[in-house]
N, C-alpha and C. Protein backbone atom coordinates (compact mmCIF):
# COMPACT_ATOMS: atom_id res chain seq x y z
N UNK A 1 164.78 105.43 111.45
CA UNK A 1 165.36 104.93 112.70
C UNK A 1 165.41 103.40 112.71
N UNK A 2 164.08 102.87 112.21
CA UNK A 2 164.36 101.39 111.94
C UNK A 2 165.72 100.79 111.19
N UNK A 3 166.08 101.27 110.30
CA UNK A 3 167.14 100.71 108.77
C UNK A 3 168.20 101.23 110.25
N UNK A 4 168.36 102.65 110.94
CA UNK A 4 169.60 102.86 111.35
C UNK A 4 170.40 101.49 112.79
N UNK A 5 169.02 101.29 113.57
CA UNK A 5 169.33 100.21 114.17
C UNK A 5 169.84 98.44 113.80
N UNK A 6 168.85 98.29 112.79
CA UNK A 6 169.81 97.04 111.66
C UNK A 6 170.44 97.11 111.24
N UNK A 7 171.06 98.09 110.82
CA UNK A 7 172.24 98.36 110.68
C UNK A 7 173.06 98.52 111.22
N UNK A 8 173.17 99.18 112.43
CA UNK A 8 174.08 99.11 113.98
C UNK A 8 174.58 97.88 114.26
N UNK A 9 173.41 96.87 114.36
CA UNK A 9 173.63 95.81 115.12
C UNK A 9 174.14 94.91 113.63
N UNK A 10 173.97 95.02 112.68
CA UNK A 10 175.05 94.32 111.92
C UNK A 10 176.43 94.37 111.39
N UNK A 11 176.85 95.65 111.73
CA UNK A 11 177.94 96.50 111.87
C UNK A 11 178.74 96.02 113.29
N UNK A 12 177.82 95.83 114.67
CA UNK A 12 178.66 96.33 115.68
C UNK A 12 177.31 95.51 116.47
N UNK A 13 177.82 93.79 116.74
CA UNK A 13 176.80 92.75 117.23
C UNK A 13 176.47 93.37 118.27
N UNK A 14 177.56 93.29 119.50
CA UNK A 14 177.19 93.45 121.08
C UNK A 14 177.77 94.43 121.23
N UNK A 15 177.27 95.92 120.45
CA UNK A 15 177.98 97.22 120.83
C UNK A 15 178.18 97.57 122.09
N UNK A 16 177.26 97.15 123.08
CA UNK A 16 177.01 97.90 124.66
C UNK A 16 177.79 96.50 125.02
N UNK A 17 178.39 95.69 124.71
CA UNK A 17 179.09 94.54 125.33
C UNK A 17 178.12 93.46 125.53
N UNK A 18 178.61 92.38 126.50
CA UNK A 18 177.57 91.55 127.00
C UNK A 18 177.38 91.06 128.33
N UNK A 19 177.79 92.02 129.44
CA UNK A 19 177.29 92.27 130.66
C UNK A 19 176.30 93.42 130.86
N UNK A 20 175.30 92.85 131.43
CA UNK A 20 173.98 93.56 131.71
C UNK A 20 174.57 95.31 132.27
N UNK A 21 173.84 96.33 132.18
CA UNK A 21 173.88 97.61 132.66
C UNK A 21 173.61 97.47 133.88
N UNK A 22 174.54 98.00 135.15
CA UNK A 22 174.58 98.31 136.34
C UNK A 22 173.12 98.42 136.89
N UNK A 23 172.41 99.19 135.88
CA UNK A 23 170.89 99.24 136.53
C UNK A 23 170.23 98.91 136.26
N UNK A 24 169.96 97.46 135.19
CA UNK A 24 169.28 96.39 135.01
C UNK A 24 169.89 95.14 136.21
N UNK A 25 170.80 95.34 137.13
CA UNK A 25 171.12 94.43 137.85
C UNK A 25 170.63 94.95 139.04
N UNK A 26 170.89 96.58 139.17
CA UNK A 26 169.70 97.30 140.47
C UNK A 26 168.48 96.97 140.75
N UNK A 27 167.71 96.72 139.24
CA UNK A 27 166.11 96.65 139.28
C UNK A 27 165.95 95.35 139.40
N UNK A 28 166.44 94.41 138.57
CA UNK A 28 166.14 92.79 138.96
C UNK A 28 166.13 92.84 139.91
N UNK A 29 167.17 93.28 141.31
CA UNK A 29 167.30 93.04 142.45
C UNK A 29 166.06 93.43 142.96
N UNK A 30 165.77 94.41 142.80
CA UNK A 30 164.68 95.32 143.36
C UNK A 30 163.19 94.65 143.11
N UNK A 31 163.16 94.33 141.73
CA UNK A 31 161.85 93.59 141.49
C UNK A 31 161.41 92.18 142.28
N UNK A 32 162.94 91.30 142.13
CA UNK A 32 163.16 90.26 142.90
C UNK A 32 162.11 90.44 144.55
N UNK A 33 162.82 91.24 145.18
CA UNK A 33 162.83 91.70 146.43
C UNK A 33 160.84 91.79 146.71
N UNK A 34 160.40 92.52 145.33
CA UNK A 34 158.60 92.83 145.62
C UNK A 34 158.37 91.69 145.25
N UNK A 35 158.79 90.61 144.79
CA UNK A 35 158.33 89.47 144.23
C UNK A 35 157.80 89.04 143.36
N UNK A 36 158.32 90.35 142.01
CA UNK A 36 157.73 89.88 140.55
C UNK A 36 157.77 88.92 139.94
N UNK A 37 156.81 88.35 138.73
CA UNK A 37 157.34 87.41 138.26
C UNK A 37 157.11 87.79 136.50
N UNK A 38 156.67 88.41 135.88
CA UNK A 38 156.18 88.62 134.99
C UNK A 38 156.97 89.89 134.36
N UNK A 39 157.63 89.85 133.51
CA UNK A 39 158.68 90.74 133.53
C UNK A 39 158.83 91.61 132.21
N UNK A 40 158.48 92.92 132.02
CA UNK A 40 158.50 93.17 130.37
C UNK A 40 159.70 94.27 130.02
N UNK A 41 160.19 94.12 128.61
CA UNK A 41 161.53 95.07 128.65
C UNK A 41 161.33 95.22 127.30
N UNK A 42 160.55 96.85 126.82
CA UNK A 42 160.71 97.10 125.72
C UNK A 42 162.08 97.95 124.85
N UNK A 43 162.46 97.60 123.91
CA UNK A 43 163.39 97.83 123.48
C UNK A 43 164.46 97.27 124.16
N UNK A 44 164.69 96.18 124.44
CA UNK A 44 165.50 95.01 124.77
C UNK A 44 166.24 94.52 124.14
N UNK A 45 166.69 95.07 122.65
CA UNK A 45 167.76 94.97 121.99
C UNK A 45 167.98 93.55 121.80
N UNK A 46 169.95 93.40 122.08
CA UNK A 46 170.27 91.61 122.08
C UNK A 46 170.34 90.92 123.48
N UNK A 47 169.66 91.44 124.90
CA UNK A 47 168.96 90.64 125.26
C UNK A 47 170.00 91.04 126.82
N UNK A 48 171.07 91.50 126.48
CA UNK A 48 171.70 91.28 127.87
C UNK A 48 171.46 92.15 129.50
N UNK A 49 170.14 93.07 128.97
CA UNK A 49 169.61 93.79 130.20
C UNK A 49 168.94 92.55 131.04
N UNK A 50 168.24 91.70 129.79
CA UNK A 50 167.35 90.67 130.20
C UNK A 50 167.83 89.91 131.24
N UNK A 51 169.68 89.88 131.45
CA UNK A 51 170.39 88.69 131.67
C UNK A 51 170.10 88.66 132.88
N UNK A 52 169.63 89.48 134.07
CA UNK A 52 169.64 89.40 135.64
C UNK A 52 168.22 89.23 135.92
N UNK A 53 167.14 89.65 135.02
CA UNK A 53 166.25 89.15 135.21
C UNK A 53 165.76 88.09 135.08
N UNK A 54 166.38 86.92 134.23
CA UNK A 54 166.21 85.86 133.84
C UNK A 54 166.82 85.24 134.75
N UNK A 55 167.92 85.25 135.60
CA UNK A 55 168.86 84.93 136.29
C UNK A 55 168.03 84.13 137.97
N UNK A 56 167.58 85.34 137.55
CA UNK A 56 166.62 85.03 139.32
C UNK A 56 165.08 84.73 139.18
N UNK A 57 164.72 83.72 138.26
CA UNK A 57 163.99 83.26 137.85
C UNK A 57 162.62 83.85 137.36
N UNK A 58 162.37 84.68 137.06
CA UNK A 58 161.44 85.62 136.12
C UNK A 58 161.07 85.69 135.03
N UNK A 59 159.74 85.51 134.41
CA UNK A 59 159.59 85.22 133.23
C UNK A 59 159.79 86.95 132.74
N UNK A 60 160.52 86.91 131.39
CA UNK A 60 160.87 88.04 130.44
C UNK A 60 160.28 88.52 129.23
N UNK A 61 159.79 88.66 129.28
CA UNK A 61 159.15 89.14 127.85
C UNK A 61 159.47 90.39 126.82
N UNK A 62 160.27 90.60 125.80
CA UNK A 62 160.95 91.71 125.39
C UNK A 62 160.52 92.18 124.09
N UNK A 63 160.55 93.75 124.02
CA UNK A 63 159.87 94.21 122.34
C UNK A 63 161.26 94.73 122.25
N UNK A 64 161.48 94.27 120.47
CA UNK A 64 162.73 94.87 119.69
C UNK A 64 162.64 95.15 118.24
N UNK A 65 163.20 96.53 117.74
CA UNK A 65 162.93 96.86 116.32
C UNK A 65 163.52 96.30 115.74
N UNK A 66 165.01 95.47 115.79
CA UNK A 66 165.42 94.79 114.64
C UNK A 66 165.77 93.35 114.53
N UNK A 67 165.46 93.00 113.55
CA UNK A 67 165.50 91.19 114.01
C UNK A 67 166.50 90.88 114.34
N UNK A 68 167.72 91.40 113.54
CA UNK A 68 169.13 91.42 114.02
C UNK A 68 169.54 90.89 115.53
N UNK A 69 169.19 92.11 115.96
CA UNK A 69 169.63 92.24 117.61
C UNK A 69 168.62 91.02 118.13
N UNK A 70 167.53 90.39 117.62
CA UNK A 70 166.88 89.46 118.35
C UNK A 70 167.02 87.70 118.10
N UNK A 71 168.41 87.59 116.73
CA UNK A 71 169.05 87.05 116.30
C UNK A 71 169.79 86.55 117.73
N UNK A 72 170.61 87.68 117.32
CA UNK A 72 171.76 87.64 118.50
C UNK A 72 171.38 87.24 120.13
N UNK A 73 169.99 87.81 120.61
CA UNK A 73 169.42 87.73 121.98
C UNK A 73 169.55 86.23 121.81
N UNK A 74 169.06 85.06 120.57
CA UNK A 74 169.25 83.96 120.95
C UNK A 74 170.43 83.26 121.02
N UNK A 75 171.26 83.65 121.21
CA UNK A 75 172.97 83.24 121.13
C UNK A 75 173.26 83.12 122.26
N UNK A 76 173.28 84.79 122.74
CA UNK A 76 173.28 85.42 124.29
C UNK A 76 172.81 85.32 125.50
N UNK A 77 171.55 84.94 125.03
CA UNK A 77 170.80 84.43 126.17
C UNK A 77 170.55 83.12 126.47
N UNK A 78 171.00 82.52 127.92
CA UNK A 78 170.83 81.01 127.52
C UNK A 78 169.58 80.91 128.11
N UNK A 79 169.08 81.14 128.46
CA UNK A 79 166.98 80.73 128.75
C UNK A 79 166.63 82.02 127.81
N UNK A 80 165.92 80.97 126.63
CA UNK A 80 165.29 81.85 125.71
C UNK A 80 164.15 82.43 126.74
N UNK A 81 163.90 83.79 125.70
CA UNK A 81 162.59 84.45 126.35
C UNK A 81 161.91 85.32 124.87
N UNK A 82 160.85 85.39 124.99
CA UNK A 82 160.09 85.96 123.72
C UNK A 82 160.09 86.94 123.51
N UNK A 83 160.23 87.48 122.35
CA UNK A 83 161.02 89.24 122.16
C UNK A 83 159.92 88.90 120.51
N UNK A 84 158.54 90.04 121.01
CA UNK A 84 158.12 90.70 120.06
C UNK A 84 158.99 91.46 118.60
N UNK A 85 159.16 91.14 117.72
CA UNK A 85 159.53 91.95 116.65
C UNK A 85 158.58 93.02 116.10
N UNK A 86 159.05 94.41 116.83
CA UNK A 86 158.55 95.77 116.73
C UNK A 86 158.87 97.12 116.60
N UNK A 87 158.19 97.95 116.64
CA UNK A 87 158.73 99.19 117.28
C UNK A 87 157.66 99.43 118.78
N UNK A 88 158.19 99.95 119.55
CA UNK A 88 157.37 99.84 120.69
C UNK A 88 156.54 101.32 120.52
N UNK A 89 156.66 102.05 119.62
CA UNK A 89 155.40 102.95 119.15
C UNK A 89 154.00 102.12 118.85
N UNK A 90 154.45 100.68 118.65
CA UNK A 90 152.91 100.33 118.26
C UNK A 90 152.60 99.01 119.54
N UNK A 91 152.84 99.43 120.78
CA UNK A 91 152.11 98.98 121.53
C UNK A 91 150.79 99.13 121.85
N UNK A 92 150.49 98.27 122.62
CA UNK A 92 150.55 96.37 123.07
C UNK A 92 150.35 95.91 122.23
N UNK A 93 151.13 94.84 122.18
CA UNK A 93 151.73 93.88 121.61
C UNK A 93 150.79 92.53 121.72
N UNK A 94 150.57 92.56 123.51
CA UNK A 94 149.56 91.80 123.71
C UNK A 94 148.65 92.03 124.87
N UNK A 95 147.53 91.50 125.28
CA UNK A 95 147.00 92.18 126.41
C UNK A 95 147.40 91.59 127.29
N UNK A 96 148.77 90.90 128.04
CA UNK A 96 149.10 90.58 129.35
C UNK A 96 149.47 92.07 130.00
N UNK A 97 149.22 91.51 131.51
CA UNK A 97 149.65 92.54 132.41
C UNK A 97 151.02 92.33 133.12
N UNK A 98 151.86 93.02 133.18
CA UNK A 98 153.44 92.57 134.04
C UNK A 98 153.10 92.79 135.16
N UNK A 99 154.07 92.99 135.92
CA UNK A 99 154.46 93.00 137.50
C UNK A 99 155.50 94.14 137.42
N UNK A 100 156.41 94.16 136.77
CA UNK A 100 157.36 95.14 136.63
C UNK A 100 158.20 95.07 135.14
N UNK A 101 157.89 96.39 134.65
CA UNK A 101 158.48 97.42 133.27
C UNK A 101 159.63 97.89 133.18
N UNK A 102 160.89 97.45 132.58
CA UNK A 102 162.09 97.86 132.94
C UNK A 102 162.54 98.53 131.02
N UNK A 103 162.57 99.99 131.20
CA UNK A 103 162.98 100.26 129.93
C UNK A 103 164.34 101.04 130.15
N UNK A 104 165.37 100.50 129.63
CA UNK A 104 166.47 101.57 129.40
C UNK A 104 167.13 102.00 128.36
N UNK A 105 167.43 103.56 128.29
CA UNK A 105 168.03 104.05 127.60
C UNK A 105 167.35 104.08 126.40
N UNK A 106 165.78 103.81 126.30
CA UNK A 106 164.70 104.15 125.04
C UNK A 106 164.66 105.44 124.75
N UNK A 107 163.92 106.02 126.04
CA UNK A 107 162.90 107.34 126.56
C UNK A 107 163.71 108.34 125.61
N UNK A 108 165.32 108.26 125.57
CA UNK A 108 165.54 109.92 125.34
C UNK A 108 165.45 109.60 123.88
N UNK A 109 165.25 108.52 123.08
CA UNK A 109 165.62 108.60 121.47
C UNK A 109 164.34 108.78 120.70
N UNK A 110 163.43 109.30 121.49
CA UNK A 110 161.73 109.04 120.83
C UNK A 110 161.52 110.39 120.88
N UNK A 111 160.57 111.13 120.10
CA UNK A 111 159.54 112.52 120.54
C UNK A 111 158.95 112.59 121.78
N UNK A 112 158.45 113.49 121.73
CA UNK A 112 157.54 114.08 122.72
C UNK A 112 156.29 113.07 122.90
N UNK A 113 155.33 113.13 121.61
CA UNK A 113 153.96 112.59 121.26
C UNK A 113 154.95 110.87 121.59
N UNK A 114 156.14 110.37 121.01
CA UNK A 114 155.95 108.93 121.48
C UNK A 114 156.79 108.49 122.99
N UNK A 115 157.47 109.71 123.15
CA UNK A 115 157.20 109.23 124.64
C UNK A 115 156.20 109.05 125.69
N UNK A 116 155.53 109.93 125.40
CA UNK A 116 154.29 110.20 125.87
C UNK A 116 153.14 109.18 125.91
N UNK A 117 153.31 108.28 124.63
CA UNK A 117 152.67 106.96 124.63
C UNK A 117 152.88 105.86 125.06
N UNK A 118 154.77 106.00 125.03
CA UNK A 118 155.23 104.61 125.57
C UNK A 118 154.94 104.56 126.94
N UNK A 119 155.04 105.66 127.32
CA UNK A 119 154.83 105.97 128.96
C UNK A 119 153.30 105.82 129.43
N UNK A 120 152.33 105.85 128.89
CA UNK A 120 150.87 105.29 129.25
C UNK A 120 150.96 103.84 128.46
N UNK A 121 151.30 103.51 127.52
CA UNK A 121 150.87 102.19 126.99
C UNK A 121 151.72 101.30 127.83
N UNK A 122 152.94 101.78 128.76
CA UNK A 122 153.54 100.69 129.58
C UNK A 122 152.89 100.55 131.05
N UNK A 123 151.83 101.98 131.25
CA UNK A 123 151.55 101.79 132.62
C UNK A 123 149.94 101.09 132.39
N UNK A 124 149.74 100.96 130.73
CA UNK A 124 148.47 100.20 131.06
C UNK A 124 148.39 98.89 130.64
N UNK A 125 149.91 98.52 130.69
CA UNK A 125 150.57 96.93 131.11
C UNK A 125 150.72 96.62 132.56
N UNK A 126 150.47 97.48 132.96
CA UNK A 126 150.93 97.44 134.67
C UNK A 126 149.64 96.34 135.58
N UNK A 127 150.00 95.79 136.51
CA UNK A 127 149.51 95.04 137.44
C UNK A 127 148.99 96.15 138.43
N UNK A 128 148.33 96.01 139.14
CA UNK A 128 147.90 97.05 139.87
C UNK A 128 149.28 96.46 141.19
N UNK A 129 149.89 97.42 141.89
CA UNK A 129 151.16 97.18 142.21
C UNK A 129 152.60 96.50 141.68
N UNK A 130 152.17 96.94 140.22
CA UNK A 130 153.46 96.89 139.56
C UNK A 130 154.17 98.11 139.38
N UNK A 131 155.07 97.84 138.78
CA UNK A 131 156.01 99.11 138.74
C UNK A 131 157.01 98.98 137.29
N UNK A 132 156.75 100.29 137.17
CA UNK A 132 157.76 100.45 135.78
C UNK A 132 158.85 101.48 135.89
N UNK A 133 159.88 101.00 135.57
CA UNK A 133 160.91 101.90 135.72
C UNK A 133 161.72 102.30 134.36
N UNK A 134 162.20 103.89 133.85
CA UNK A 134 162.71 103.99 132.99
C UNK A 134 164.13 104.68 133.07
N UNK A 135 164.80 104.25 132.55
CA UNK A 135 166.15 105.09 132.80
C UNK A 135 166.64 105.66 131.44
N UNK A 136 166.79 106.98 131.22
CA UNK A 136 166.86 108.32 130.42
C UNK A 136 168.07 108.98 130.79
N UNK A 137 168.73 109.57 129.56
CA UNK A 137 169.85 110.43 129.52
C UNK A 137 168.82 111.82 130.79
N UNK A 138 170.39 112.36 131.56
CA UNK A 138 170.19 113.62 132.21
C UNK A 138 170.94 114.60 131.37
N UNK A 139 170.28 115.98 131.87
CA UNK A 139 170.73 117.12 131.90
C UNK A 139 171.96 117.22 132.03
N UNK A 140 172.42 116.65 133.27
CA UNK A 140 173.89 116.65 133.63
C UNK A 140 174.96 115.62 132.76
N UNK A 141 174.66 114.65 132.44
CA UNK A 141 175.26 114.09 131.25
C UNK A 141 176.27 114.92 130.66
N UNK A 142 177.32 114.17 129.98
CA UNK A 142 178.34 114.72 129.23
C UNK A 142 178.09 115.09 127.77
N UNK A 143 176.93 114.37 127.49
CA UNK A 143 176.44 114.64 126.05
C UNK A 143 175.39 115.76 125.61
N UNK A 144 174.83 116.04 126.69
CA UNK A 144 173.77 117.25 126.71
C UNK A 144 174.80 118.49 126.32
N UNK A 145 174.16 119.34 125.06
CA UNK A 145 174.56 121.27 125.15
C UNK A 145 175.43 120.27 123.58
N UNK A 146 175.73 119.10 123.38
CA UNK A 146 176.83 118.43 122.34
C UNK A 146 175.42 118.75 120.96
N UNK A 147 176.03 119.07 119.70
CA UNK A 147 175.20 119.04 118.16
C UNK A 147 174.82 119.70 117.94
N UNK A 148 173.59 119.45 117.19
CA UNK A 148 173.04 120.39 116.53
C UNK A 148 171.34 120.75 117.81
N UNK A 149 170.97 122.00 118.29
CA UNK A 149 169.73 121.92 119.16
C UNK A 149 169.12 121.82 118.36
N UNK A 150 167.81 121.13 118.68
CA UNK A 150 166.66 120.93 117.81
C UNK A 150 165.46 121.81 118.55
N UNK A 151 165.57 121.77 119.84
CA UNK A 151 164.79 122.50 120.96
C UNK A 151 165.30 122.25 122.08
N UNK A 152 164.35 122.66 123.26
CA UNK A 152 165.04 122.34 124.03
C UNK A 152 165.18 121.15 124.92
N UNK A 153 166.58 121.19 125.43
CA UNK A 153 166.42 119.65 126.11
C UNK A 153 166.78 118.57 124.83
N UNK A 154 167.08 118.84 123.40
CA UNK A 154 166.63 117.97 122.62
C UNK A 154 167.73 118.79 121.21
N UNK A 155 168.71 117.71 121.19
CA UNK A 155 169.79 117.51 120.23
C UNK A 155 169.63 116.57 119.73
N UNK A 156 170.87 117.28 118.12
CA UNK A 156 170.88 116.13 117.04
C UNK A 156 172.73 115.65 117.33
N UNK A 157 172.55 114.25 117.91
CA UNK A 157 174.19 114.35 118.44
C UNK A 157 174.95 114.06 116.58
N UNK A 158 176.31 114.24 117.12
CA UNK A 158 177.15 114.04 116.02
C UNK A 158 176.94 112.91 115.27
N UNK A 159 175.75 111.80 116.04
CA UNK A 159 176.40 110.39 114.95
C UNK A 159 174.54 110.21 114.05
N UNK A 160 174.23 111.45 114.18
CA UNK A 160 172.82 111.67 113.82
C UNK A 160 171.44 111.00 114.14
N UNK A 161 172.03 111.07 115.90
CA UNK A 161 171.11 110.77 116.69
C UNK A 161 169.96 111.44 117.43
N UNK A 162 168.86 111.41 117.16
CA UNK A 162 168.38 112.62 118.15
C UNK A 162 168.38 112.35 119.59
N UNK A 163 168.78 113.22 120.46
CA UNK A 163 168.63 112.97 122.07
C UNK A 163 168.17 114.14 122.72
N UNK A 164 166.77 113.05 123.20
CA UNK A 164 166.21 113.83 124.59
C UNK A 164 166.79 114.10 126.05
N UNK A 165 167.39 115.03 126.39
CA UNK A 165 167.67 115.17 127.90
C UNK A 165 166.75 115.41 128.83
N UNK A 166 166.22 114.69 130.00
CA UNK A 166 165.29 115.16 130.69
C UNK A 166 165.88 115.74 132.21
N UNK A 167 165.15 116.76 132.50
CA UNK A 167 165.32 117.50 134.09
C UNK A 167 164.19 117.15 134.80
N UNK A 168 164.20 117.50 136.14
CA UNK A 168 163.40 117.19 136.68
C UNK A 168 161.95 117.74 136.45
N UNK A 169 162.29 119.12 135.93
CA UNK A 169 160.81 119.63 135.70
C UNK A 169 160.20 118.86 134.48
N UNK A 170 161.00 118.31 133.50
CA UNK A 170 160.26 117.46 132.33
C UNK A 170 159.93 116.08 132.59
N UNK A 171 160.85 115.72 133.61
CA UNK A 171 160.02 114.55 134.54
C UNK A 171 159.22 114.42 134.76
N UNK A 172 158.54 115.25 135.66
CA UNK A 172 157.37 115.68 136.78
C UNK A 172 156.34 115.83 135.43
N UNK A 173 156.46 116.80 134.78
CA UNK A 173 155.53 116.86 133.32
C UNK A 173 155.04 115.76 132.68
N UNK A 174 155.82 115.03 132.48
CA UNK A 174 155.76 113.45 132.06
C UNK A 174 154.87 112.33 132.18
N UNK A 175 155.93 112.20 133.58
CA UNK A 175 154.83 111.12 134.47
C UNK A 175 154.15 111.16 135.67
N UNK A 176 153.92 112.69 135.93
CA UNK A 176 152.76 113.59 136.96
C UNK A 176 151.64 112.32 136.83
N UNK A 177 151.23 111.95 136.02
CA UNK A 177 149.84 110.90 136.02
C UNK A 177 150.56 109.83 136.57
N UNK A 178 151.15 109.16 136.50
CA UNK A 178 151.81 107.74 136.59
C UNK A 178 152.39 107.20 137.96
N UNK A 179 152.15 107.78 139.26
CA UNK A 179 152.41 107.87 140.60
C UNK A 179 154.20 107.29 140.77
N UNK A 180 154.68 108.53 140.48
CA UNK A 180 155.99 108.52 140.72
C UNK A 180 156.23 108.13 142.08
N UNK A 181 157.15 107.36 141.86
CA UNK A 181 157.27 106.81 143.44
C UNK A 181 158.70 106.92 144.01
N UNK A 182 159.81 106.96 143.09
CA UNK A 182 161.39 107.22 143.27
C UNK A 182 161.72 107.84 142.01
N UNK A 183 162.59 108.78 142.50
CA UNK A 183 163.08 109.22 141.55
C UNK A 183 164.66 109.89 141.87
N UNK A 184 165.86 108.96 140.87
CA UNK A 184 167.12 109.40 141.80
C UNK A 184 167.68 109.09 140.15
N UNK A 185 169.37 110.22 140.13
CA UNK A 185 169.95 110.35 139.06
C UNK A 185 171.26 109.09 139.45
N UNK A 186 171.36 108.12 138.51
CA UNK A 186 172.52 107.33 138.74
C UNK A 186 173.56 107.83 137.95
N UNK A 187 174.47 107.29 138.28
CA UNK A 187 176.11 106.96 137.17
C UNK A 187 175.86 105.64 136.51
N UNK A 188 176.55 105.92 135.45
CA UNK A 188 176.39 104.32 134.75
C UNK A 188 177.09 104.18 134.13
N UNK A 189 178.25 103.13 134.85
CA UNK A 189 179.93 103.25 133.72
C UNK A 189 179.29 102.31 131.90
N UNK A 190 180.37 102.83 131.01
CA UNK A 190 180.17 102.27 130.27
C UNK A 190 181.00 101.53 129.88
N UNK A 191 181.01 100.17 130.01
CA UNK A 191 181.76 99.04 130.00
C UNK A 191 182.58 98.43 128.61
N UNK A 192 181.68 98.79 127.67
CA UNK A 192 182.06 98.29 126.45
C UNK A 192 183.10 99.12 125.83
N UNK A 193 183.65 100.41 125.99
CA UNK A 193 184.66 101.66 125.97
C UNK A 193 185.42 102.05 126.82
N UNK A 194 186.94 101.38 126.58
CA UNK A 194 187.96 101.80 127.29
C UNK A 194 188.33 103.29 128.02
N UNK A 195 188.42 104.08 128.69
CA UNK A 195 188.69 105.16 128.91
C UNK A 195 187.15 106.27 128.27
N UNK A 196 185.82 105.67 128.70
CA UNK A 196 184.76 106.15 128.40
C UNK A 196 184.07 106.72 129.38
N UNK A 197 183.58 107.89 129.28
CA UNK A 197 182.85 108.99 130.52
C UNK A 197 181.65 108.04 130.88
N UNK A 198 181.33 107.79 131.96
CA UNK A 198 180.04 107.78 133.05
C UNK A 198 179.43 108.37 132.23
N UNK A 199 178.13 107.73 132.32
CA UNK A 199 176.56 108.46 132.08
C UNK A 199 176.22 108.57 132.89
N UNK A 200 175.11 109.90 133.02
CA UNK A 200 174.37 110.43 133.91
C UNK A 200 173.12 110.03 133.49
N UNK A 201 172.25 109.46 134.27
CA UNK A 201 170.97 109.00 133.52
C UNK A 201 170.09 109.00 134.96
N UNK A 202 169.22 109.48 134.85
CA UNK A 202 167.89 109.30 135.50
C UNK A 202 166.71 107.84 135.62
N UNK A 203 166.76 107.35 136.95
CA UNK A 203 166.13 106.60 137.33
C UNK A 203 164.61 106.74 137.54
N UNK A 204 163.68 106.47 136.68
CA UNK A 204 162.09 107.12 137.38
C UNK A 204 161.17 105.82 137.64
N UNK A 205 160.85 105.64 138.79
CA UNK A 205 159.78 104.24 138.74
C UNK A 205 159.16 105.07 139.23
N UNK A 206 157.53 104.30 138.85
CA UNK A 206 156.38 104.74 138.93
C UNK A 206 155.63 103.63 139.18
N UNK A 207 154.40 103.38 140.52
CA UNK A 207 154.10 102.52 140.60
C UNK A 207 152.54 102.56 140.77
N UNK A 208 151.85 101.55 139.96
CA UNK A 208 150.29 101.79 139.93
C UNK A 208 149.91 100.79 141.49
């Protein structure tokens, strides 16, 4: 999975484009609003989720598997911010605590056993009234029931990707420990693809 992402991003720089995702501009807002300042985004790629959080003055702090994409974050981003070179299986990185955890579109490309870790090793980054939020392919998605099944909930898509779909009951399973606090399914156009289907993706914050 490592070689396949350096390779992506040297193939195809700013595949997702370079305007932030609809719901990295939801949550800045949102974090803004509780008055975070301390801001962590693992798997942060080339940097442009970062772009609204940086925007409204928040320090950023980001983990990314390929140097590539963290190449590029310094191009893209005009207030540098520090982006661990990793896989976020081997968190912490360091022992700071955030304010608010913004991961998207990680959760569904990992196992079971490492979701399962990213999801405690980010809530024991947490501030006590911080909040972490992850946004994950749904059920309802256009890509779910698509490849090869591997189990359930859990395909090998055509471009030999594995993807996790989560429902609500694998939600609740999840992050039952992690004091779910909202939980709502968004749309999320995809900007970088002309005539490209909406994602269905699940919003889950959880707040210690």
């Amino acid at each position: 999975m490592d070689d396949f992402w350096e390779l992506s991003f040297k193939r195809n720089t700013v595949m997702w484009g370079k305007e932030p995702a609809d719901a990295a501009v939801m949550v800045a807002n949102s974090f803004k609003v509780k008055g975070y300042d301390e801001i962590l985004i693992p798997g942060c790629g080339y940097g442009r989720n970062a772009l609204p959080f940086i925007a409204m003055a928040m320090n950023v702090t980001g983990i990314e598997i390929s140097a590539t994409a963290i190449a590029i974050a310094s191009n893209l981003v005009p207030d540098k911010f520090k982006i661990y070179n990793g896989n976020v299986t081997d968190m912490p990185f360091d022992q700071k605590l955030y304010d608010g955890i913004f991961c998207y579109s990680l959760l569904h490309l990992l196992n079971s056993v490492q979701r399962s870790n990213l999801i405690r090793n980010c809530y024991n980054q947490l501030n006590i009234g911080g909040s972490m939020v992850f946004v994950t392919l749904s059920t309802n998605d256009h890509q779910f029931g698509k490849g090869t099944k591997i189990s359930k909930n859990h395909y090998l898509s055509k471009h030999h990707i594995e993807l996790y779909f989560h429902d609500t009951a694998s939600i609740h399973e999840e992050f039952s420990d992690y004091g779910i606090s909202d939980l709502r399914e968004i749309i999320e156009p995809v900007k970088s693809m002309k005539n490209a289907l909406n994602q269905r993706l699940w919003m889950i914050t959880c707040t210690k």
